[in-house]
N, C-alpha and C. Protein backbone atom coordinates (compact mmCIF):
# COMPACT_ATOMS: atom_id res chain seq x y z
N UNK A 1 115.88 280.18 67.23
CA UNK A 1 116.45 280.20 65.89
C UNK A 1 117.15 281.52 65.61
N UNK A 2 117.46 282.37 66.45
CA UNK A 2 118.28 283.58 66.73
C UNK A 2 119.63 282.83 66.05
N UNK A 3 120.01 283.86 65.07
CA UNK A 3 121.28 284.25 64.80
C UNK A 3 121.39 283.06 63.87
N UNK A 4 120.16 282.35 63.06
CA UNK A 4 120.24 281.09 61.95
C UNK A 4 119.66 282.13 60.73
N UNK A 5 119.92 281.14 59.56
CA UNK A 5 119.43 281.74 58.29
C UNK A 5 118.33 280.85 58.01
N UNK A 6 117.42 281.31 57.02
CA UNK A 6 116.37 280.40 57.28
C UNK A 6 116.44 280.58 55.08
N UNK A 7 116.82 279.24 54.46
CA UNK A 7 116.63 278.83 52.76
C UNK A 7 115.35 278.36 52.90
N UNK A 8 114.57 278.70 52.00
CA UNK A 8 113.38 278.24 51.41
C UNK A 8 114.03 277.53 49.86
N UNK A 9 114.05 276.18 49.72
CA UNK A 9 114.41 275.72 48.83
C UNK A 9 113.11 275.07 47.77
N UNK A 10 112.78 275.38 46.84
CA UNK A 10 111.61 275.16 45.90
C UNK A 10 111.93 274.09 44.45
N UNK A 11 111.53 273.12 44.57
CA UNK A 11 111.61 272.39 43.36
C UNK A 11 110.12 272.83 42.31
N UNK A 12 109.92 273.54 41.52
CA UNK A 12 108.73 273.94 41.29
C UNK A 12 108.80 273.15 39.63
N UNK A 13 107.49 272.88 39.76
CA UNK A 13 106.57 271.88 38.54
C UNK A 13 105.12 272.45 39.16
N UNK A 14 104.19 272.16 37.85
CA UNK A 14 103.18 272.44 38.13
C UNK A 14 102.25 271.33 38.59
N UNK A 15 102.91 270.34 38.27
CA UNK A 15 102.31 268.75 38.73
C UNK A 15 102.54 268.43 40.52
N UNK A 16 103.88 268.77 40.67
CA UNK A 16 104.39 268.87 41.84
C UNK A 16 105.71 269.58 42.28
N UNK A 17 105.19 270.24 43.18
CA UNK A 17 106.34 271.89 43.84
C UNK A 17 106.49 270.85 45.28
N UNK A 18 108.38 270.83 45.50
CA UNK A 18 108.69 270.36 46.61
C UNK A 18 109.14 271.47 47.51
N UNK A 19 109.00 271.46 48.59
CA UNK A 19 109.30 272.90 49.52
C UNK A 19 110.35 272.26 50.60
N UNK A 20 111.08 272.77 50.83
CA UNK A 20 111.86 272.83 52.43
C UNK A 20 112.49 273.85 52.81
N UNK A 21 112.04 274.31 53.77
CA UNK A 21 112.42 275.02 55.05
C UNK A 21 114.07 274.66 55.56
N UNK A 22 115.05 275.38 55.36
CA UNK A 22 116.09 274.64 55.82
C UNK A 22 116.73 276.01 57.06
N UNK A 23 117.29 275.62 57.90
CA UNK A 23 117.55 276.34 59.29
C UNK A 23 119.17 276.36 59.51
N UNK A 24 119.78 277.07 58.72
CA UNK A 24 121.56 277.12 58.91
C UNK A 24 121.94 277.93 59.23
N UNK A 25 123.33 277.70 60.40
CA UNK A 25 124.43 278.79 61.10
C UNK A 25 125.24 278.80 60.31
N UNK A 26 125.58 279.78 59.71
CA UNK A 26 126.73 280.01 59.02
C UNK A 26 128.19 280.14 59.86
N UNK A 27 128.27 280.18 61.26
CA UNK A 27 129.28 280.22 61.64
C UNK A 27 129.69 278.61 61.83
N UNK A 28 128.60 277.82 62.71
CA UNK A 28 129.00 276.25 62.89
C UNK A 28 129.03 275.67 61.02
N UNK A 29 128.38 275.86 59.99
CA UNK A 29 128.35 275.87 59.27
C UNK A 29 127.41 274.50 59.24
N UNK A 30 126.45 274.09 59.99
CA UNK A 30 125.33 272.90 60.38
C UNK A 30 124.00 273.70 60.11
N UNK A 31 123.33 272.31 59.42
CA UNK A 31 121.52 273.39 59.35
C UNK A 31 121.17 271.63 59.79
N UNK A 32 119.55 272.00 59.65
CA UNK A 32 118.54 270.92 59.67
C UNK A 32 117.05 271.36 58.62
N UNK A 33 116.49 270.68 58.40
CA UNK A 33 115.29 271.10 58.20
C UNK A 33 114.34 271.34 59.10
N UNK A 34 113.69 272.13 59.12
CA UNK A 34 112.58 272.81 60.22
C UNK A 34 111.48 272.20 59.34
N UNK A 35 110.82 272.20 58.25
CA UNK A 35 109.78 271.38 57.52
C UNK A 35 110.12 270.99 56.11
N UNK A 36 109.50 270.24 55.78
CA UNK A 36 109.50 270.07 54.19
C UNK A 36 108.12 269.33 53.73
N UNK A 37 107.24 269.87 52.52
CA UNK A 37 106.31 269.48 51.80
C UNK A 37 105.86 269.39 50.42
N UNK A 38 105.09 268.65 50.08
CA UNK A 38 104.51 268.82 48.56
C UNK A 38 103.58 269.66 48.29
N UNK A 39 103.15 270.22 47.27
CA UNK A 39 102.56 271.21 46.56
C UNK A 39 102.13 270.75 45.63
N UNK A 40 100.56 269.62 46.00
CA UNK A 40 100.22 269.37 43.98
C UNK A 40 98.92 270.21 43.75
N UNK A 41 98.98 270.99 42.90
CA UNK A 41 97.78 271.79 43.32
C UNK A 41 96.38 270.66 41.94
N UNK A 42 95.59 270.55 42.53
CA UNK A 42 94.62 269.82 42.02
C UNK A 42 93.41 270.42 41.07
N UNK A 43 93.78 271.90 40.52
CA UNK A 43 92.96 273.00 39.75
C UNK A 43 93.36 272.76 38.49
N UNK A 44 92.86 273.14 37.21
CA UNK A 44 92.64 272.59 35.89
C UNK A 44 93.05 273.19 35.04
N UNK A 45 93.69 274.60 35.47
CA UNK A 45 94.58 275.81 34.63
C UNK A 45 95.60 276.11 35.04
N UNK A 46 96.44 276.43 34.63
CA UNK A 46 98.22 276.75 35.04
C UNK A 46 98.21 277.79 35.58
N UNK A 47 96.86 278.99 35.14
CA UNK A 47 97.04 279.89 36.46
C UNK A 47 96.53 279.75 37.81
N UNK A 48 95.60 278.84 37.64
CA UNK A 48 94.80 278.54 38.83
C UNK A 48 95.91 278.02 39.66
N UNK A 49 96.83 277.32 39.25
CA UNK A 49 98.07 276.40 39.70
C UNK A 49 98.85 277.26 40.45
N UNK A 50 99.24 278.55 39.70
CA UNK A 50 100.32 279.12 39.80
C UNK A 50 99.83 280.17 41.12
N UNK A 51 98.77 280.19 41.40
CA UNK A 51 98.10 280.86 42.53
C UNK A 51 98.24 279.97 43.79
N UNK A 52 97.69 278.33 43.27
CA UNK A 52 98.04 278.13 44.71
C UNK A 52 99.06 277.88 45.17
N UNK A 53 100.41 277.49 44.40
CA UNK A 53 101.33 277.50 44.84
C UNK A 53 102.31 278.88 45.65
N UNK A 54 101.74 280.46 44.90
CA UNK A 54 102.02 281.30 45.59
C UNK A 54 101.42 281.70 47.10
N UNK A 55 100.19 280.85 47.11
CA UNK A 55 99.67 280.90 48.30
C UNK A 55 100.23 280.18 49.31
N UNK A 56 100.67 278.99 49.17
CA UNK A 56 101.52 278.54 49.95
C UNK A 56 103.26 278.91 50.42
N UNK A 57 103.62 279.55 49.78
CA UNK A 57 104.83 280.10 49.38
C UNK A 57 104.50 281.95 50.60
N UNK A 58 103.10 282.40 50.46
CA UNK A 58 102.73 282.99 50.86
C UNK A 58 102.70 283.05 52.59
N UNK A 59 101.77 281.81 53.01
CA UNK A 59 102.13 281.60 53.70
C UNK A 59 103.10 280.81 54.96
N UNK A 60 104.21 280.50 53.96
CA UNK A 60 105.39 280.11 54.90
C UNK A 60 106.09 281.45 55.02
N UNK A 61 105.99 282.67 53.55
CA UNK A 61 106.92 283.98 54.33
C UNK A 61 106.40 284.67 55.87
N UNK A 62 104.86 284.62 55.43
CA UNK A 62 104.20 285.09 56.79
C UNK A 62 104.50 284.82 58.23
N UNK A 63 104.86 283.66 58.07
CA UNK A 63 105.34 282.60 58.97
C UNK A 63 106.51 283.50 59.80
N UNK A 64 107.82 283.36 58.61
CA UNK A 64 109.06 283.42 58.75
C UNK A 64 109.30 285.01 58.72
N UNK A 65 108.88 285.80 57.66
CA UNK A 65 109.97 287.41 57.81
C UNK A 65 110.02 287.83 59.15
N UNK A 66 108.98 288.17 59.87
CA UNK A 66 108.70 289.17 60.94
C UNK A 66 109.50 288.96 62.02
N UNK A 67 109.50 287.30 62.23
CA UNK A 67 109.94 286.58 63.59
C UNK A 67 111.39 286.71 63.45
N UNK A 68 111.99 286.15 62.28
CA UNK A 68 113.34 285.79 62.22
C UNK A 68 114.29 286.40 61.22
N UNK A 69 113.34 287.28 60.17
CA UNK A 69 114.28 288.54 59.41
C UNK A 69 115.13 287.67 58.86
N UNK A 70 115.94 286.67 58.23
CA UNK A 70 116.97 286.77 57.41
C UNK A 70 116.44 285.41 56.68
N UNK A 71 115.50 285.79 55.93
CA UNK A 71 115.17 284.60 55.60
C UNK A 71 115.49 284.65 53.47
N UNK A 72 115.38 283.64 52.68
CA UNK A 72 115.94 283.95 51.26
C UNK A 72 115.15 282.45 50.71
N UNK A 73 114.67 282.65 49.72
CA UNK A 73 114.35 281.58 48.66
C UNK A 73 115.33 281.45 47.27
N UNK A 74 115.13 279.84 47.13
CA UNK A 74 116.42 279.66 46.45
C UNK A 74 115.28 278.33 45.27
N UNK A 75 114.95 278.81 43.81
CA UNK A 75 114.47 278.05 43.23
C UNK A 75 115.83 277.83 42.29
N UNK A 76 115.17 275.93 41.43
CA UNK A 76 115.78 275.69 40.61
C UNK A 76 115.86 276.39 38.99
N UNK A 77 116.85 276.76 38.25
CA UNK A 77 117.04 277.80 36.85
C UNK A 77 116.58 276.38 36.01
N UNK A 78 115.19 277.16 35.36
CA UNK A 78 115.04 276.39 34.01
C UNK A 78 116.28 275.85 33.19
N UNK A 79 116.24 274.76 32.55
CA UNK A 79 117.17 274.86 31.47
C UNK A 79 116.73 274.85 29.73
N UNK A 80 117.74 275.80 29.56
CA UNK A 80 117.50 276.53 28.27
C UNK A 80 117.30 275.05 27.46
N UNK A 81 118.13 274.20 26.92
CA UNK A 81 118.06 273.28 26.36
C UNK A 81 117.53 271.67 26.98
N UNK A 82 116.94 271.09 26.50
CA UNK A 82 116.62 269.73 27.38
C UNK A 82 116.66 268.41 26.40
N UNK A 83 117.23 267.66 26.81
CA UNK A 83 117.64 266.78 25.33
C UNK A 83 117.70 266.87 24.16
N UNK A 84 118.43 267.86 24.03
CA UNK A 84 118.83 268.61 22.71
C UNK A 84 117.98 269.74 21.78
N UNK A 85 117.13 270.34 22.82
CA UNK A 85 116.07 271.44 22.06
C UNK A 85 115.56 271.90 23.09
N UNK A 86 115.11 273.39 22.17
CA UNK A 86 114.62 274.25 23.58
C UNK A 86 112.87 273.91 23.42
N UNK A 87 112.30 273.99 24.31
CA UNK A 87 110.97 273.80 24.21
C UNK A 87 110.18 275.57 24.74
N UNK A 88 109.70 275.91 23.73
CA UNK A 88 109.21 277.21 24.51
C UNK A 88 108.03 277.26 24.71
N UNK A 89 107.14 276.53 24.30
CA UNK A 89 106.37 276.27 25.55
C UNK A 89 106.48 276.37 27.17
N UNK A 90 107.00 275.08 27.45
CA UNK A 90 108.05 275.02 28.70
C UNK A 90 108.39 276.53 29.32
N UNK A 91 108.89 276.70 28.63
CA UNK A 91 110.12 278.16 28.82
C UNK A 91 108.77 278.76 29.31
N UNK A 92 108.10 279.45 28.72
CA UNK A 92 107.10 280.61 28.68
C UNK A 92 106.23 280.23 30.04
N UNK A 93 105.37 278.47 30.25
CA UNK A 93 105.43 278.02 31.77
C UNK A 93 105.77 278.14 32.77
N UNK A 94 107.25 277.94 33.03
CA UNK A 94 107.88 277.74 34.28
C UNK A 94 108.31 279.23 34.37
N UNK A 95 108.40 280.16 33.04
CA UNK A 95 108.66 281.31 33.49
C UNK A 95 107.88 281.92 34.14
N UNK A 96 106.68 281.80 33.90
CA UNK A 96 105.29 282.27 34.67
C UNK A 96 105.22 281.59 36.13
N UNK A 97 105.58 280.66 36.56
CA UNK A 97 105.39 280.20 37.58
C UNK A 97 106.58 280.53 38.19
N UNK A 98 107.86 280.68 37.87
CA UNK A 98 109.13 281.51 38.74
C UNK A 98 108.60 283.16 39.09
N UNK A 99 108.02 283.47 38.10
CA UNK A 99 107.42 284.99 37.68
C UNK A 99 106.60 285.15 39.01
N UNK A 100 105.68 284.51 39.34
CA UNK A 100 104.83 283.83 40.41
C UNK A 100 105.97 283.96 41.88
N UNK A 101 106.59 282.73 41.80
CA UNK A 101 107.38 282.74 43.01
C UNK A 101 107.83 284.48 43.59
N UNK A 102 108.81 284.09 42.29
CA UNK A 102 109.47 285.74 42.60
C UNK A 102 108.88 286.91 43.47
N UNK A 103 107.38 287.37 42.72
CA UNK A 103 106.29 288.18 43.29
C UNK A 103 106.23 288.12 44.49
N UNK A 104 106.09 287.03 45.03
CA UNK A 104 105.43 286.58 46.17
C UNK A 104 106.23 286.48 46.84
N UNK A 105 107.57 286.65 46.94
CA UNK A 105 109.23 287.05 47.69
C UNK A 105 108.94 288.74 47.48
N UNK A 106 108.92 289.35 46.66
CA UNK A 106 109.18 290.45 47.01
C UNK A 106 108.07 291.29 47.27
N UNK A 107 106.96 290.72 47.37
CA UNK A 107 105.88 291.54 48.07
C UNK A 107 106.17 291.00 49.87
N UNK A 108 107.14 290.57 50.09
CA UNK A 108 107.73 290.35 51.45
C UNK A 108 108.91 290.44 51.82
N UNK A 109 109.68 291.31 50.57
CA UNK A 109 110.89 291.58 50.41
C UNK A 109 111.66 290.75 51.19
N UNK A 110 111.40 289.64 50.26
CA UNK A 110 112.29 288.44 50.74
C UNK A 110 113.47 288.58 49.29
N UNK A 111 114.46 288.20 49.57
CA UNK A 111 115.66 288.05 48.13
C UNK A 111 114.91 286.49 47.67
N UNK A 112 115.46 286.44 46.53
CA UNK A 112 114.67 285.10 45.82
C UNK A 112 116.43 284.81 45.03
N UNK A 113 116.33 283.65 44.64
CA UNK A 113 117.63 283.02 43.80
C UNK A 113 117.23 281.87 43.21
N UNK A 114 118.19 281.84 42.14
CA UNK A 114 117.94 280.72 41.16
C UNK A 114 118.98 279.67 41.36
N UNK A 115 119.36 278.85 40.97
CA UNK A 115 120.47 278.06 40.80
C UNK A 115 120.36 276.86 39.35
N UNK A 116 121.32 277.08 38.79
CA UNK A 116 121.18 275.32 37.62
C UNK A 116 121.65 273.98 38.41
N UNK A 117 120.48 273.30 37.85
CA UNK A 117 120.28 271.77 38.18
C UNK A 117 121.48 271.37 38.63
N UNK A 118 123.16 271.25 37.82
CA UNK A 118 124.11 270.60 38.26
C UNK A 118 125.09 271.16 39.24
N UNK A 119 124.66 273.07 39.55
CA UNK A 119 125.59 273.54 40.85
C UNK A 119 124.84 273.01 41.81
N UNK A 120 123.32 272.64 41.98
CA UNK A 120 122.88 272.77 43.35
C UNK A 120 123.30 270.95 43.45
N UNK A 121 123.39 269.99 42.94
CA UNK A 121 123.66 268.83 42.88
C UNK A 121 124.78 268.63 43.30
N UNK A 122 126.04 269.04 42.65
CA UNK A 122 127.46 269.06 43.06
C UNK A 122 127.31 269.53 44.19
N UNK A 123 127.07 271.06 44.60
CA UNK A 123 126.92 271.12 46.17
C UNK A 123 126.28 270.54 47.43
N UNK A 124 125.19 269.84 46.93
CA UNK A 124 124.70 269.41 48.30
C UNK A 124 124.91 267.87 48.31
N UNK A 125 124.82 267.37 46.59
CA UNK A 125 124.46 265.92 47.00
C UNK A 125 126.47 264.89 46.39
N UNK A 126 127.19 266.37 45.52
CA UNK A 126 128.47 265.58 45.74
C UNK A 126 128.84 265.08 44.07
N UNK A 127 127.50 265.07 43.43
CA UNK A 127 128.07 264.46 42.16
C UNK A 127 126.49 265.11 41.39
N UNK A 128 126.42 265.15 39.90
CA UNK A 128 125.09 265.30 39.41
C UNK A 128 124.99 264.32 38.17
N UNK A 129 125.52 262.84 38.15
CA UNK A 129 125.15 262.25 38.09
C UNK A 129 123.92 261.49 37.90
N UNK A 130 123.17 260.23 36.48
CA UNK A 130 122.39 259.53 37.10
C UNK A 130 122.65 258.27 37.14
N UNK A 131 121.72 257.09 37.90
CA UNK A 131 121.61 256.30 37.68
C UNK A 131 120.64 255.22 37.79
N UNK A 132 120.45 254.41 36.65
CA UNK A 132 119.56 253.67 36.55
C UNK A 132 119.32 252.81 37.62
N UNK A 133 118.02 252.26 38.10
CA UNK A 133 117.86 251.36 39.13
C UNK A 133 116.38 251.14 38.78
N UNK A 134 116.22 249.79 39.98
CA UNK A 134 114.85 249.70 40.01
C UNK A 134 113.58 250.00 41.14
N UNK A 135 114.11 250.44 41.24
CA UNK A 135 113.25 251.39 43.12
C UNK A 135 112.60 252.34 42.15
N UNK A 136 112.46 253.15 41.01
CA UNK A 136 110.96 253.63 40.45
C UNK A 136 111.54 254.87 40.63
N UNK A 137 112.75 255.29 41.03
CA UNK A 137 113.56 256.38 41.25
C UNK A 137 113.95 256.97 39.80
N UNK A 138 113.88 258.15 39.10
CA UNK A 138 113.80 259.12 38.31
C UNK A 138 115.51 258.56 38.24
N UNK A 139 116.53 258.16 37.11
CA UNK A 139 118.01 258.23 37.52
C UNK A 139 118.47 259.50 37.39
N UNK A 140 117.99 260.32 37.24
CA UNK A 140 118.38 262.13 37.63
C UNK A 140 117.98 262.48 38.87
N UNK A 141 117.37 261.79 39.37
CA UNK A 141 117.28 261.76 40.87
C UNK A 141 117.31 260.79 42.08
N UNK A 142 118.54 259.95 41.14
CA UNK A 142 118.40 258.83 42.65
C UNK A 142 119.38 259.09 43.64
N UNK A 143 120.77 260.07 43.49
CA UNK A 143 122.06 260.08 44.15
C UNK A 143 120.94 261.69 44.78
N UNK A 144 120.09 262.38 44.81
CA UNK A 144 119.56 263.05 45.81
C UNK A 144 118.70 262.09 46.48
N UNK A 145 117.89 261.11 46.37
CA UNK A 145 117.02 260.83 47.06
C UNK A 145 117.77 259.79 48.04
N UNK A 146 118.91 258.90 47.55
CA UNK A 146 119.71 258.70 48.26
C UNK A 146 120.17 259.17 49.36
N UNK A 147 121.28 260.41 49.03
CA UNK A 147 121.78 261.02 50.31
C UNK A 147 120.71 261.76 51.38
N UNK A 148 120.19 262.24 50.98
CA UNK A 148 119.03 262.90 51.81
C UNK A 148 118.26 261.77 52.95
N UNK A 149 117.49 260.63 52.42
CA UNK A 149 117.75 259.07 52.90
C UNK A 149 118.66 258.42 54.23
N UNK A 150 119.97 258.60 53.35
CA UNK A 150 120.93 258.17 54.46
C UNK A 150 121.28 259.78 55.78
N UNK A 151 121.14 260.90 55.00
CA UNK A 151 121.28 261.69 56.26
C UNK A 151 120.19 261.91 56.99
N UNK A 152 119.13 260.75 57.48
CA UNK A 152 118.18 260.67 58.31
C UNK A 152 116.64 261.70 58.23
N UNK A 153 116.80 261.97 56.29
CA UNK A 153 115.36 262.39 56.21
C UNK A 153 114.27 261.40 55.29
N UNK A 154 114.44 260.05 55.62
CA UNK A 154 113.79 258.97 54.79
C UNK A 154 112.37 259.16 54.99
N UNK A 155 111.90 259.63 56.37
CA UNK A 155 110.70 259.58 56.74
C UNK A 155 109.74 260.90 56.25
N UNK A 156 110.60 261.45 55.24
CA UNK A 156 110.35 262.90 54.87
C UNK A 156 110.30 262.52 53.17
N UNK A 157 110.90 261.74 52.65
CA UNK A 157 110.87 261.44 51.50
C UNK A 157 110.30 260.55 50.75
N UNK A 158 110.51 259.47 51.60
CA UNK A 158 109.04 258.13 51.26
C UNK A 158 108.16 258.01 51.92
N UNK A 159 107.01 257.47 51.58
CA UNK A 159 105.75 257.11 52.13
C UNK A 159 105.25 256.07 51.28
N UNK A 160 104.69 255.77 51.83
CA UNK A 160 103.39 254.37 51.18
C UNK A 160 102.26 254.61 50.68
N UNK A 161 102.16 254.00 49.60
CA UNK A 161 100.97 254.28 48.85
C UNK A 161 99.89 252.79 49.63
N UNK A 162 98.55 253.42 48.98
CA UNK A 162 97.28 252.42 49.87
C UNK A 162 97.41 251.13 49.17
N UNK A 163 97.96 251.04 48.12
CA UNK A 163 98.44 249.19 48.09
C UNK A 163 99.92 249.08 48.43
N UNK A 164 100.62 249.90 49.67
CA UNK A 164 101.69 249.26 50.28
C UNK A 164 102.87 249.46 49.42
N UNK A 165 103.12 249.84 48.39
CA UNK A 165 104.10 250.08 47.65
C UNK A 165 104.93 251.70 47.96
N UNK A 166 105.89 251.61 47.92
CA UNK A 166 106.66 253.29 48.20
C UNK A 166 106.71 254.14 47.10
N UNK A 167 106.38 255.21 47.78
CA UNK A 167 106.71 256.53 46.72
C UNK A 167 108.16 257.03 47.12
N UNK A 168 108.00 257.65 46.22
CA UNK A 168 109.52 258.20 46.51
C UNK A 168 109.26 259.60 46.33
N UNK A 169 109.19 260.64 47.32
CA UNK A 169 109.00 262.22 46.86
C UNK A 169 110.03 263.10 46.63
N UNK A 170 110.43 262.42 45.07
CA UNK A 170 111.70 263.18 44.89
C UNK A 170 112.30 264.33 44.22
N UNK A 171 110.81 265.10 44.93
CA UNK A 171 110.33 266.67 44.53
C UNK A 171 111.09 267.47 45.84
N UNK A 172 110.37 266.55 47.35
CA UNK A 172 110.90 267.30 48.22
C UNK A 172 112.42 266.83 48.51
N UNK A 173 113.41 265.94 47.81
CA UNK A 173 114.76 265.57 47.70
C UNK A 173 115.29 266.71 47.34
N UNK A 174 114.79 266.84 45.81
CA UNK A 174 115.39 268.04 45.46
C UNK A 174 115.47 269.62 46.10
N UNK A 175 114.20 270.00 46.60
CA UNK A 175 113.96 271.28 47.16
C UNK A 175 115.07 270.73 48.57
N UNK A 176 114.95 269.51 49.02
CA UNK A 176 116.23 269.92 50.28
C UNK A 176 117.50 270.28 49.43
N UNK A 177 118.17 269.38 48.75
CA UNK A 177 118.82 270.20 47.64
C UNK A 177 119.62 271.62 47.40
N UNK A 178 118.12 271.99 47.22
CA UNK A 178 118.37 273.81 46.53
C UNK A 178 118.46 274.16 47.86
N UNK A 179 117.57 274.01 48.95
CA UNK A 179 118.05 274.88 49.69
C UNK A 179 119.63 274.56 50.91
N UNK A 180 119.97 273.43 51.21
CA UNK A 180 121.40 273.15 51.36
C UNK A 180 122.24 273.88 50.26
N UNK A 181 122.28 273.90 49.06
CA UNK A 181 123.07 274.35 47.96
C UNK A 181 123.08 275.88 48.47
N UNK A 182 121.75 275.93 48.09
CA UNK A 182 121.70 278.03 48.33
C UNK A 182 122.52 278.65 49.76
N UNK A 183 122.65 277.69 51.07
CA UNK A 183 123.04 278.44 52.26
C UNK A 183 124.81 277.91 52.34
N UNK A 184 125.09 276.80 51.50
CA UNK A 184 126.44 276.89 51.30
C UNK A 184 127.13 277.64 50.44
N UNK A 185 126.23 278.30 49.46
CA UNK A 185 127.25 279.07 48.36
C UNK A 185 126.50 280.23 48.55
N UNK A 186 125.90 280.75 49.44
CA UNK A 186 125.82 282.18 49.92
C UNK A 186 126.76 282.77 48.87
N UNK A 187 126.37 283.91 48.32
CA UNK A 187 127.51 285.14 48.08
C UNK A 187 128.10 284.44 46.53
N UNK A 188 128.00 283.34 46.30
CA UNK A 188 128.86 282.61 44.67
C UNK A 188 128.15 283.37 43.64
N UNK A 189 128.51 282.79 42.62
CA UNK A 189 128.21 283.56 41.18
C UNK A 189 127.60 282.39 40.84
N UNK A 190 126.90 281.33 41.67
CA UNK A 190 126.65 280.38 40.65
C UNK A 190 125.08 280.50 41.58
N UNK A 191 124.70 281.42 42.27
CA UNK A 191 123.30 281.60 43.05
C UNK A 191 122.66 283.20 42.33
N UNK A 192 122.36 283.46 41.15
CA UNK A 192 121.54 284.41 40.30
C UNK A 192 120.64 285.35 40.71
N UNK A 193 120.71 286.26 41.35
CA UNK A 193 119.28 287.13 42.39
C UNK A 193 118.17 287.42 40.93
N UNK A 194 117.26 286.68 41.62
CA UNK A 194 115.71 287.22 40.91
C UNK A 194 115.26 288.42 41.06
N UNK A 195 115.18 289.49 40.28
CA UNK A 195 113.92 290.28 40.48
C UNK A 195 112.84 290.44 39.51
């Protein structure tokens, strides 16, 4: 993996944090995913939450700085407004849990980045768009769980539940997402450095 960049792309919720590992040459301008997973942490407080998700976050840098040095996390930017009002609750949440991420990048002086919902969409998946259907698909997230799907990561995104019915994990859709988005717009004004 000499001479690749290595996006850590993060869909973070406290219900469920999607992760992928994404592995791109910026010269061929081709990546793949090296892994991708869920994060539901099953503890009863938002800090308890917000720990284990840095723990895991923890140890994929461990993993990655030492060996391969150019590695960058790329989470999704809250949005200020959400069907017409700000919720600050919310706000004060996810800030704590980016607050979280962040830390845990730069106690490994990793760079960390943000992106809004509709640059990382337009960039990776083409449109940010929804649409309604009946596959149980979120319509703010069916044109990611889609393409991701057809570019041969289905077996990464659905699974079966124990009465046979499909999930759709379209936590880790999105985190492929952010991190495709983050290693194509390297260097844009539309990728925010965290500190």
């Amino acid at each position: 993996m000499q001479g690749n960049k290595i996006v850590i792309g993060i869909d973070q919720s406290y219900k469920c944090t999607g992760v992928a590992v994404y592995v791109y040459n910026s010269e061929t301008k081709k990546g793949r995913f090296w892994r991708t997973f869920a994060v539901t942490p099953k503890k009863r407080t938002k800090t308890r939450k917000r720990a284990v998700i840095a723990g895991y976050i923890d140890d994929l840098l461990s993993d990655f700085r030492y060996r391969y040095g150019d590695v960058r996390i790329c989470f999704e930017r809250p949005r200020l407004f959400s069907k017409g009002h700000v919720s600050a609750s919310f706000l004060l949440s996810i800030g704590a849990l980016n607050g979280a991420i962040i830390d845990t990048a730069e106690s490994w002086d990793v760079p960390c980045y943000s992106i809004d919902t509709r640059a990382w969409r337009c960039a990776a998946v083409g449109n940010c768009k929804c649409k309604e259907n009946d596959k149980g698909i979120p319509p703010e997230k069916y044109y990611t769980v889609k393409h991701f799907c057809k570019a041969g990561y289905k077996n990464r995104i659905i699974r079966r539940a124990a009465d046979g019915s499909r999930i759709f994990g379209h936590d880790i859709a999105d985190a492929m997402g952010i991190a495709v988005a983050a290693a194509r717009l390297e260097g844009s004004v539309l990728l925010r450095s965290e500190t």
